[in-house]
PDB file of N, CA and C in Angstrom:
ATOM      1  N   UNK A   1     143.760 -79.717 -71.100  1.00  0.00           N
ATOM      2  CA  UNK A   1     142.721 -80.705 -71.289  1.00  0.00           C
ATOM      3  C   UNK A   1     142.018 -80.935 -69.945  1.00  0.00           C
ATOM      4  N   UNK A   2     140.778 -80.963 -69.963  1.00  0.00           N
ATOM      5  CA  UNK A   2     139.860 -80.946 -69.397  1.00  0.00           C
ATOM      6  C   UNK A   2     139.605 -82.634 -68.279  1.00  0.00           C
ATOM      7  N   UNK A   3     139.358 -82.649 -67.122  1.00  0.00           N
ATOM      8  CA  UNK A   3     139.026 -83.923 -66.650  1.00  0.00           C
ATOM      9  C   UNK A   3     138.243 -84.846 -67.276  1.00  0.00           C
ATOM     10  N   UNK A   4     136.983 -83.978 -67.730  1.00  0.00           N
ATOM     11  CA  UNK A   4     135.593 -84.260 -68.560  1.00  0.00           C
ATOM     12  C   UNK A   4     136.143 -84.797 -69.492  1.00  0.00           C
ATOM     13  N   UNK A   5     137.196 -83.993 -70.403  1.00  0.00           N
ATOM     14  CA  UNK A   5     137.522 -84.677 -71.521  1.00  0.00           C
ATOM     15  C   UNK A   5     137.812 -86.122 -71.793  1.00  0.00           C
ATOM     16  N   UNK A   6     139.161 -85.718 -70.502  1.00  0.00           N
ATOM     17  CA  UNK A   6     140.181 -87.381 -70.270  1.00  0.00           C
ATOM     18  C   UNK A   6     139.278 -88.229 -70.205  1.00  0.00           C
ATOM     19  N   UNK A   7     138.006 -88.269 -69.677  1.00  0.00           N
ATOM     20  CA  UNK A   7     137.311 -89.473 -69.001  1.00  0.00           C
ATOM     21  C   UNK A   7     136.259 -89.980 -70.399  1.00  0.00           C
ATOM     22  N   UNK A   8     135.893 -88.793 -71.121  1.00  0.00           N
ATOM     23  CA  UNK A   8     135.715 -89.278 -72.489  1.00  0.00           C
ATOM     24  C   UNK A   8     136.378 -89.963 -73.321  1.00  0.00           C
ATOM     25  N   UNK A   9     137.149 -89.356 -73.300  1.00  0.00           N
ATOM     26  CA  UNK A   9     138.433 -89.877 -74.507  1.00  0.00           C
ATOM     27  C   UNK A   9     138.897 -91.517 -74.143  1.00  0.00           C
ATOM     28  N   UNK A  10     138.780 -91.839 -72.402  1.00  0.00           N
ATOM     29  CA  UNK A  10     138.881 -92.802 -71.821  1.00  0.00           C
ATOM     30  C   UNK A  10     137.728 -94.106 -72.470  1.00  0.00           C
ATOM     31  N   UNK A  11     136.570 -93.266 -72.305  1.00  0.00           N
ATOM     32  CA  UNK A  11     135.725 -93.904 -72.362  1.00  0.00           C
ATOM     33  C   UNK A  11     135.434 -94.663 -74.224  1.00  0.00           C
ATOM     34  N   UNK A  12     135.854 -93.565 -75.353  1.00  0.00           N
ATOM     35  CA  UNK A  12     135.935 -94.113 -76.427  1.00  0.00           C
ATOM     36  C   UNK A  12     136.750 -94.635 -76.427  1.00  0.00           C
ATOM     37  N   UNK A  13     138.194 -94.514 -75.861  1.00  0.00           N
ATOM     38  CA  UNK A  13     139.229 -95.818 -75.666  1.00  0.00           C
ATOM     39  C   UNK A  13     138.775 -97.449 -75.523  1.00  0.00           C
ATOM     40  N   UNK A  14     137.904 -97.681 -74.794  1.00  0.00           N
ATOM     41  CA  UNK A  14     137.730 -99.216 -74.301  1.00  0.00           C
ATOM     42  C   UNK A  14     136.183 -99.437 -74.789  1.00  0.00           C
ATOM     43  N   UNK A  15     135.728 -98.629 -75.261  1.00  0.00           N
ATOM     44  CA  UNK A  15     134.104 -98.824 -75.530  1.00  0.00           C
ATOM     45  C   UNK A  15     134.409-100.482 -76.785  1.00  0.00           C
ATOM     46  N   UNK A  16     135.509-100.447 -77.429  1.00  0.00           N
ATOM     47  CA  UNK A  16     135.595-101.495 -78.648  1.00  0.00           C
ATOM     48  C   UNK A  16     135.419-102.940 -77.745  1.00  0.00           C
ATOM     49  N   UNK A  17     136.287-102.787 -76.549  1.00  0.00           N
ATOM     50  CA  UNK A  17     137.376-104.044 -75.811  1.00  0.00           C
ATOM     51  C   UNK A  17     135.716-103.873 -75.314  1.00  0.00           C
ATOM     52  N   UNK A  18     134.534-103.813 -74.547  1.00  0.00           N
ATOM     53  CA  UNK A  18     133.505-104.023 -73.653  1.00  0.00           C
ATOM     54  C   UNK A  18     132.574-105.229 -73.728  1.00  0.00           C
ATOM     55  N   UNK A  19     132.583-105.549 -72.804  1.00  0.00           N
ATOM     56  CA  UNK A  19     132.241-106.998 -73.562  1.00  0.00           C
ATOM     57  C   UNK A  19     130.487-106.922 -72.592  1.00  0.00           C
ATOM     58  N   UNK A  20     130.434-106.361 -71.673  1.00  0.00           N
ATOM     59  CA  UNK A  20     129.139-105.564 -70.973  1.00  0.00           C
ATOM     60  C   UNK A  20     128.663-104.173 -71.355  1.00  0.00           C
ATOM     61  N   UNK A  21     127.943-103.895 -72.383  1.00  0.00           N
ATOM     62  CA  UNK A  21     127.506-102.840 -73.296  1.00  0.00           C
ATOM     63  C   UNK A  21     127.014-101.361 -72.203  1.00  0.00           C
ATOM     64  N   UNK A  22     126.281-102.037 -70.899  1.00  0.00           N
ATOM     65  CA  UNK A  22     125.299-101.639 -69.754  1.00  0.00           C
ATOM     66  C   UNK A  22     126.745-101.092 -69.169  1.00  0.00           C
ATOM     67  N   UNK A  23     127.493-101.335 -68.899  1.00  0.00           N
ATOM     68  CA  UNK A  23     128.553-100.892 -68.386  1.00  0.00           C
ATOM     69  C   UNK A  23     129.092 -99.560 -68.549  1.00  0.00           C
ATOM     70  N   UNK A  24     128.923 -99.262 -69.706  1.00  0.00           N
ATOM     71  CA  UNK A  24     128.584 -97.699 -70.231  1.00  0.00           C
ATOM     72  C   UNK A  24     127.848 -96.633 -69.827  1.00  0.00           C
ATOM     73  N   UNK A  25     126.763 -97.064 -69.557  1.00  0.00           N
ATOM     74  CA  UNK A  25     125.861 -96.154 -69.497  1.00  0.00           C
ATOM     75  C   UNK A  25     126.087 -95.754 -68.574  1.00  0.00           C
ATOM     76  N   UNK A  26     126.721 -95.723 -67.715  1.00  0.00           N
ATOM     77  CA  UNK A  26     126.672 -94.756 -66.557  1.00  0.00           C
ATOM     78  C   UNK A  26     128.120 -95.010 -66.048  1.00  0.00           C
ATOM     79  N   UNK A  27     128.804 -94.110 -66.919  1.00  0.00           N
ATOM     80  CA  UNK A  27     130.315 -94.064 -67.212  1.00  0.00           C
ATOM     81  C   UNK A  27     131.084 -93.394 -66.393  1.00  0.00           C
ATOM     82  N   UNK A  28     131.707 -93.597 -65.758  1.00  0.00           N
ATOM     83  CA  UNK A  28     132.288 -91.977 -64.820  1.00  0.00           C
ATOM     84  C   UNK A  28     133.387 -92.653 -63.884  1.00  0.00           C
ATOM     85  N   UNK A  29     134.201 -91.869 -63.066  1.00  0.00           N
ATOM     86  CA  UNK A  29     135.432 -92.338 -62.430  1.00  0.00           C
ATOM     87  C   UNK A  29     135.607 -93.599 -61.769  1.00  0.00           C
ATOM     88  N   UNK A  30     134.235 -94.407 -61.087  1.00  0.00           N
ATOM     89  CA  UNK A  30     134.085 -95.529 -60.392  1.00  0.00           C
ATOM     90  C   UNK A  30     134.312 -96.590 -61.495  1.00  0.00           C
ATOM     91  N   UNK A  31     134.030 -96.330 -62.520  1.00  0.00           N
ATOM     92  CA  UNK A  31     133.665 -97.893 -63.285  1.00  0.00           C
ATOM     93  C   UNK A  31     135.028 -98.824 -63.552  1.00  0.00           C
ATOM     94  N   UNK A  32     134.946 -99.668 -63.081  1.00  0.00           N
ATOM     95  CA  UNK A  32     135.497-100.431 -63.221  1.00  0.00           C
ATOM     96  C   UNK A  32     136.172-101.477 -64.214  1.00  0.00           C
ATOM     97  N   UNK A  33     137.456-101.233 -64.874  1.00  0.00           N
ATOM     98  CA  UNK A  33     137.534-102.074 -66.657  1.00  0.00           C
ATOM     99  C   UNK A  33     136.632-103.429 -66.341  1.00  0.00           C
ATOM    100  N   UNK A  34     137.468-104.235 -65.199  1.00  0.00           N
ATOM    101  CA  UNK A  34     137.396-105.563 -65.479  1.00  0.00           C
ATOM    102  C   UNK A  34     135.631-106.069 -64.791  1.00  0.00           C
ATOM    103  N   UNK A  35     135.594-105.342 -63.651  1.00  0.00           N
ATOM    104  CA  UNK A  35     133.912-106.238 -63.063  1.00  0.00           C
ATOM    105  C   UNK A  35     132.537-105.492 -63.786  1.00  0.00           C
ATOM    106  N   UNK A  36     132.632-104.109 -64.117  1.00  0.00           N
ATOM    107  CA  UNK A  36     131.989-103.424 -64.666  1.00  0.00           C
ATOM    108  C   UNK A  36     131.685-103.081 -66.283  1.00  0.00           C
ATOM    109  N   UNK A  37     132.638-103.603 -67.029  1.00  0.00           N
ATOM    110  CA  UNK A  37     132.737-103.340 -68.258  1.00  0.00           C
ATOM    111  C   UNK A  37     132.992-104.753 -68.720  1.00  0.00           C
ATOM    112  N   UNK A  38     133.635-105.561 -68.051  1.00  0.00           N
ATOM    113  CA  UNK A  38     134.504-106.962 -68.390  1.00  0.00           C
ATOM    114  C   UNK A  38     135.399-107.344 -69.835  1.00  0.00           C
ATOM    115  N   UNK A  39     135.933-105.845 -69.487  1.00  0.00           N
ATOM    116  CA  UNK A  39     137.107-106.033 -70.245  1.00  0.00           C
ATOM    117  C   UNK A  39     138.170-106.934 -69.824  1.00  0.00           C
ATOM    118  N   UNK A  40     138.254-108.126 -71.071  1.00  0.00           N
ATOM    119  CA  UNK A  40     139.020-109.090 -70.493  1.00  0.00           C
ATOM    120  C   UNK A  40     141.003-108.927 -70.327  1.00  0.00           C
ATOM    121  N   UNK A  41     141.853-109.507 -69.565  1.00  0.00           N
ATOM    122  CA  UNK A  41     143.298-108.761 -69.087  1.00  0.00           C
ATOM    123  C   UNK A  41     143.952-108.458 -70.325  1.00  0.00           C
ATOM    124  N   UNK A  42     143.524-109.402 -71.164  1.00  0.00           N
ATOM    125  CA  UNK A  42     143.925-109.295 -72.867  1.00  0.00           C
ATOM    126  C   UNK A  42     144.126-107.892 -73.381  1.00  0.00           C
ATOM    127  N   UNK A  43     142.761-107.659 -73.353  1.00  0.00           N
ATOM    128  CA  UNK A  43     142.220-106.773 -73.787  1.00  0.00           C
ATOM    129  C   UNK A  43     142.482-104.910 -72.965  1.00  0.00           C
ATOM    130  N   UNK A  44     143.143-105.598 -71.983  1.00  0.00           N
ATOM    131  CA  UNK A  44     143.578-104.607 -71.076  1.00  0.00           C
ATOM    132  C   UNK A  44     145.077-103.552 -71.518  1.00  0.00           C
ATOM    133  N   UNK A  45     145.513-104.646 -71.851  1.00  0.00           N
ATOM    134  CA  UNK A  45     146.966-104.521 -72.994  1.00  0.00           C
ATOM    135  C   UNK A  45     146.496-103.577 -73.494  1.00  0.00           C
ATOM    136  N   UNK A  46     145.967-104.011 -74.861  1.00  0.00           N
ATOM    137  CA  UNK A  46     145.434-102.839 -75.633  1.00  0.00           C
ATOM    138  C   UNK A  46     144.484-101.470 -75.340  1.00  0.00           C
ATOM    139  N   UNK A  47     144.086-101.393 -74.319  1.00  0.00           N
ATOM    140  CA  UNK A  47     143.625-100.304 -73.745  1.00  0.00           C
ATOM    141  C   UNK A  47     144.880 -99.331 -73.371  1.00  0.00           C
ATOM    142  N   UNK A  48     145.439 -99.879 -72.924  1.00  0.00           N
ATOM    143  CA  UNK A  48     146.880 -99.173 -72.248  1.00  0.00           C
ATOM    144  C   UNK A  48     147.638 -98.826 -73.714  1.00  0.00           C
ATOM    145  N   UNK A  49     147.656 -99.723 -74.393  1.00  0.00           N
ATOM    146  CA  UNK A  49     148.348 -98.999 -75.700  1.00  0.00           C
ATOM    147  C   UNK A  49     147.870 -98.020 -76.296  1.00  0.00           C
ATOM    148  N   UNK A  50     146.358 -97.867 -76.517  1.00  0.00           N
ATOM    149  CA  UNK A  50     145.349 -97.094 -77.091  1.00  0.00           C
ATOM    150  C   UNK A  50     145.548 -95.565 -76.400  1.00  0.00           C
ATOM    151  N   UNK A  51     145.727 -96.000 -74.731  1.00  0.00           N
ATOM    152  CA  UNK A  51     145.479 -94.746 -74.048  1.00  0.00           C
ATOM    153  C   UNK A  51     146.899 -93.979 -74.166  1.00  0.00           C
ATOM    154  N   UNK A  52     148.101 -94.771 -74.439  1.00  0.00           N
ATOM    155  CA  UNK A  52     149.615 -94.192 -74.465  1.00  0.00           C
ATOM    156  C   UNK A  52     149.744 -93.417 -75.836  1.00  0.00           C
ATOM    157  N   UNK A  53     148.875 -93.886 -76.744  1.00  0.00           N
ATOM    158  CA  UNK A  53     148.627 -93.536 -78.560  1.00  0.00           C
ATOM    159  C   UNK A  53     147.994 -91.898 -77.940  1.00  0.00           C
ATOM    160  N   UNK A  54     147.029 -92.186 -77.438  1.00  0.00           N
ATOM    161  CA  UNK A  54     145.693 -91.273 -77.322  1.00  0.00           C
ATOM    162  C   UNK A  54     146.496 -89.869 -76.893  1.00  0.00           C
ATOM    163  N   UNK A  55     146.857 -89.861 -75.858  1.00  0.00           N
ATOM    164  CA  UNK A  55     147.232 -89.116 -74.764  1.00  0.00           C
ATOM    165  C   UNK A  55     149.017 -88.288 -75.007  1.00  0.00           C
ATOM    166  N   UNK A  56     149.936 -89.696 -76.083  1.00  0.00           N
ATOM    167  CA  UNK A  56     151.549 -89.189 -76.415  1.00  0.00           C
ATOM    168  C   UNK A  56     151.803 -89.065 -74.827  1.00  0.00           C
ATOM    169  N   UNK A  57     151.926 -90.563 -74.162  1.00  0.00           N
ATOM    170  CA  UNK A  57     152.679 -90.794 -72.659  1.00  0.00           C
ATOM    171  C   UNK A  57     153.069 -92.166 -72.915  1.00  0.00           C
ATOM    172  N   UNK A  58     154.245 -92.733 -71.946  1.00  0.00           N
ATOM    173  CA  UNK A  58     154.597 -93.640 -71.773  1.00  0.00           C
ATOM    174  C   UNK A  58     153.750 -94.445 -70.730  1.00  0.00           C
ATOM    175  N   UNK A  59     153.447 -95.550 -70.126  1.00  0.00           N
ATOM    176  CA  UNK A  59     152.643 -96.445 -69.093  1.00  0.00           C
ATOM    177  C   UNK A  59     153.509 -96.930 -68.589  1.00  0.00           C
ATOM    178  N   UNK A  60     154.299 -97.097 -67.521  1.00  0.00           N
ATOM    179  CA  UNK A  60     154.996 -98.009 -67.007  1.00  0.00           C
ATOM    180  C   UNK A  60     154.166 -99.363 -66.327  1.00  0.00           C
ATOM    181  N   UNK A  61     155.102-100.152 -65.896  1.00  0.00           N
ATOM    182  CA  UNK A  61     154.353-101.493 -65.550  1.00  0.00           C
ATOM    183  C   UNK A  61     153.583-101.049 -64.125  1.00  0.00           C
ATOM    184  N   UNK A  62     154.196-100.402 -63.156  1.00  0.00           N
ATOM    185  CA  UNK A  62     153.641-100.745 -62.146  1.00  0.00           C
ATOM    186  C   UNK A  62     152.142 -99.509 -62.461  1.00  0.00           C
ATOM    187  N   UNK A  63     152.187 -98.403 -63.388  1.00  0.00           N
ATOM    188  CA  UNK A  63     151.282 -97.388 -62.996  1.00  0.00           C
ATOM    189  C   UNK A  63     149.975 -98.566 -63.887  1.00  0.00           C
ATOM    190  N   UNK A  64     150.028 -99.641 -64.538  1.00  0.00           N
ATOM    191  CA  UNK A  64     149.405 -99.766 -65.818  1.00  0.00           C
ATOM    192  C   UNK A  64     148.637-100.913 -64.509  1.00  0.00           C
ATOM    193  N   UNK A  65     148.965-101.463 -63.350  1.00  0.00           N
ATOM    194  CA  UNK A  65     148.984-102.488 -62.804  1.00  0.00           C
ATOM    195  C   UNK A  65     147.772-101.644 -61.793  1.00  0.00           C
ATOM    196  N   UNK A  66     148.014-100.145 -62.050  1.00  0.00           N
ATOM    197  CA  UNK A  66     146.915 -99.732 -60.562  1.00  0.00           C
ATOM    198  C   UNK A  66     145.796 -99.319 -61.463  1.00  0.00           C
ATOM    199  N   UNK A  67     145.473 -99.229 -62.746  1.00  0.00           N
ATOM    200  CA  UNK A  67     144.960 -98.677 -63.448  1.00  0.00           C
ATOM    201  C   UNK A  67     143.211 -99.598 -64.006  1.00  0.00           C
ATOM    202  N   UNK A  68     142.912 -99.797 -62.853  1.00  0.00           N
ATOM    203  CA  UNK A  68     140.940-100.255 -62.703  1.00  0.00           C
ATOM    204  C   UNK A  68     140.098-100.158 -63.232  1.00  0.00           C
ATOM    205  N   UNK A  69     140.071 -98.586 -62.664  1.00  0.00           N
ATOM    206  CA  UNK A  69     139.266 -97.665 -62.798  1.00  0.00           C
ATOM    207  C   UNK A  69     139.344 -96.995 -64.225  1.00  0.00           C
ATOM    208  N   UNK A  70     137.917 -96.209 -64.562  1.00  0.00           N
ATOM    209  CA  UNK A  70     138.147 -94.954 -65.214  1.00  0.00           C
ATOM    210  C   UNK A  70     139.074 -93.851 -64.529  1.00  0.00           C
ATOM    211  N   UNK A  71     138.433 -93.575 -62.968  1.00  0.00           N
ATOM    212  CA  UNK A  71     139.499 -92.993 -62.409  1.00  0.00           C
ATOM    213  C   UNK A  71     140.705 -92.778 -62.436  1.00  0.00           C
ATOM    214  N   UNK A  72     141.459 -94.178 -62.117  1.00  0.00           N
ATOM    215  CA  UNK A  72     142.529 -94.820 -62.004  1.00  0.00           C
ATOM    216  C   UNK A  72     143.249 -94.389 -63.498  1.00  0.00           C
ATOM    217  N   UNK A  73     142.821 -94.645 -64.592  1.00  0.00           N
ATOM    218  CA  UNK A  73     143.358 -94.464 -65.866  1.00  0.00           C
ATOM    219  C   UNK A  73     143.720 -92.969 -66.185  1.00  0.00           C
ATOM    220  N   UNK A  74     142.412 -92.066 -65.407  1.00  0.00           N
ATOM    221  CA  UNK A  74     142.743 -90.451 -65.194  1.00  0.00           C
ATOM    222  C   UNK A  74     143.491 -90.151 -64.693  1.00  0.00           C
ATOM    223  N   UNK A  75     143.420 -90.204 -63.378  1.00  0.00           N
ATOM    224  CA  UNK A  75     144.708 -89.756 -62.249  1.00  0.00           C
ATOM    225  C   UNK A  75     146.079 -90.019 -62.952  1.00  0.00           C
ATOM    226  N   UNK A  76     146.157 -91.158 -63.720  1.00  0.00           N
ATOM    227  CA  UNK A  76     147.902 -92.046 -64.057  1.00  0.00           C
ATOM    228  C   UNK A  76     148.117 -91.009 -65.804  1.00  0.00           C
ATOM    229  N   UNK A  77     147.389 -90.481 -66.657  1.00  0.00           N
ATOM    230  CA  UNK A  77     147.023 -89.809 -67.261  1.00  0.00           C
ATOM    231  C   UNK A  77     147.606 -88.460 -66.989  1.00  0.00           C
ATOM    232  N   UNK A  78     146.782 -88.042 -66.356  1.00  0.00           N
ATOM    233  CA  UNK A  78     146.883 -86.604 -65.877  1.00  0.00           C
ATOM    234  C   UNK A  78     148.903 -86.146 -65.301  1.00  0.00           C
ATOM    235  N   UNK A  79     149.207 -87.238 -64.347  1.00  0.00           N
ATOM    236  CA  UNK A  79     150.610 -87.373 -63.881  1.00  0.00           C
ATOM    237  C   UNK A  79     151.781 -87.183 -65.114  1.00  0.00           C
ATOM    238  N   UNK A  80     150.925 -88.324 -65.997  1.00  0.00           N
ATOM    239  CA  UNK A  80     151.953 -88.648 -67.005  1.00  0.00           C
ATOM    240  C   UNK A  80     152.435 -87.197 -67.897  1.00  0.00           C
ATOM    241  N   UNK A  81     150.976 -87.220 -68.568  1.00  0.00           N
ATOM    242  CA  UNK A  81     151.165 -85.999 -69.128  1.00  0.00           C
ATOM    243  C   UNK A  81     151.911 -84.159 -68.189  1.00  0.00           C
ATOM    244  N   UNK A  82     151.900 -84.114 -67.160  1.00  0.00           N
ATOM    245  CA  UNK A  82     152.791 -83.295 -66.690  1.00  0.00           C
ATOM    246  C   UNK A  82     154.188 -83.574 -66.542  1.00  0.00           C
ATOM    247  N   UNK A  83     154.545 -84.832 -66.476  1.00  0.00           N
ATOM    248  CA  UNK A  83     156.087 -85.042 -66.905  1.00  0.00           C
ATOM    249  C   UNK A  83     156.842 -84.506 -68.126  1.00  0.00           C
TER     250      UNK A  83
END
Protein backbone atom coordinates (compact mmCIF):
# COMPACT_ATOMS: atom_id res chain seq x y z
CA UNK A 1 0.00 0.00 0.00
CA UNK A 2 0.88 3.07 -1.28
CA UNK A 3 1.70 6.46 0.93
CA UNK A 4 -0.86 8.25 -1.47
CA UNK A 5 -3.17 5.70 -0.55
CA UNK A 6 -2.74 5.74 3.42
CA UNK A 7 -3.24 9.47 3.34
CA UNK A 8 -6.51 8.93 1.41
CA UNK A 9 -7.91 6.34 3.18
CA UNK A 10 -6.83 8.75 6.18
CA UNK A 11 -8.51 11.35 4.80
CA UNK A 12 -12.06 9.44 4.21
CA UNK A 13 -11.45 8.28 7.76
CA UNK A 14 -12.16 11.73 9.55
CA UNK A 15 -13.84 13.60 6.64
CA UNK A 16 -17.42 12.45 8.88
CA UNK A 17 -15.74 13.77 12.50
CA UNK A 18 -14.73 17.56 10.43
CA UNK A 19 -16.29 20.05 11.79
CA UNK A 20 -14.10 22.75 9.29
CA UNK A 21 -15.22 21.47 5.74
CA UNK A 22 -12.12 24.08 4.20
CA UNK A 23 -9.87 21.96 6.07
CA UNK A 24 -10.00 19.45 3.37
CA UNK A 25 -9.27 20.97 0.63
CA UNK A 26 -5.91 21.02 0.78
CA UNK A 27 -5.35 17.72 2.51
CA UNK A 28 -1.90 16.32 2.79
CA UNK A 29 0.70 15.32 5.62
CA UNK A 30 0.70 18.87 7.51
CA UNK A 31 -2.97 19.06 8.32
CA UNK A 32 -3.66 19.07 11.38
CA UNK A 33 -6.92 16.85 13.16
CA UNK A 34 -7.53 19.29 15.86
CA UNK A 35 -6.53 23.27 14.60
CA UNK A 36 -7.05 22.48 10.95
CA UNK A 37 -9.94 20.25 10.60
CA UNK A 38 -11.32 20.76 14.36
CA UNK A 39 -11.91 17.55 14.98
CA UNK A 40 -13.09 17.61 18.39
CA UNK A 41 -10.78 14.99 21.25
CA UNK A 42 -14.14 13.07 21.23
CA UNK A 43 -14.16 12.59 18.08
CA UNK A 44 -10.53 11.74 17.98
CA UNK A 45 -11.39 8.36 19.71
CA UNK A 46 -13.24 7.40 16.92
CA UNK A 47 -10.86 8.27 14.30
CA UNK A 48 -8.33 6.02 15.93
CA UNK A 49 -10.89 3.28 16.01
CA UNK A 50 -11.89 3.84 12.37
CA UNK A 51 -8.17 3.94 11.41
CA UNK A 52 -7.35 0.46 13.61
CA UNK A 53 -10.80 -1.04 11.60
CA UNK A 54 -9.36 0.50 8.31
CA UNK A 55 -5.83 -0.55 8.30
CA UNK A 56 -6.32 -4.40 10.81
CA UNK A 57 -3.56 -2.67 13.53
CA UNK A 58 -3.67 -2.19 17.04
CA UNK A 59 -3.08 1.89 18.38
CA UNK A 60 -1.47 1.95 21.51
CA UNK A 61 -1.95 4.87 23.93
CA UNK A 62 1.17 6.57 23.66
CA UNK A 63 1.44 6.16 19.50
CA UNK A 64 -2.50 7.45 19.40
CA UNK A 65 -1.23 10.54 21.75
CA UNK A 66 1.49 11.65 18.89
CA UNK A 67 -0.95 11.20 16.22
CA UNK A 68 -1.92 15.27 14.91
CA UNK A 69 -1.20 15.11 11.91
CA UNK A 70 -2.29 13.42 8.69
CA UNK A 71 1.32 12.72 8.75
CA UNK A 72 1.51 11.65 12.15
CA UNK A 73 -1.47 9.09 11.59
CA UNK A 74 0.81 7.79 8.42
CA UNK A 75 4.10 7.36 9.83
CA UNK A 76 2.21 5.39 13.19
CA UNK A 77 0.27 3.40 10.29
CA UNK A 78 2.90 2.50 8.17
CA UNK A 79 5.10 1.11 11.59
CA UNK A 80 2.12 -0.65 12.72
CA UNK A 81 1.33 -2.41 9.82
CA UNK A 82 5.02 -3.86 9.44
CA UNK A 83 4.78 -5.45 12.81
Amino acid sequence: MTEKVILEKIKNIVTPYVQRKEGLENFDEKTDFLTDLKINSANLVDVILDVEDEFNIEIDNTSMEGMLTAGDAKRIILIKMEN
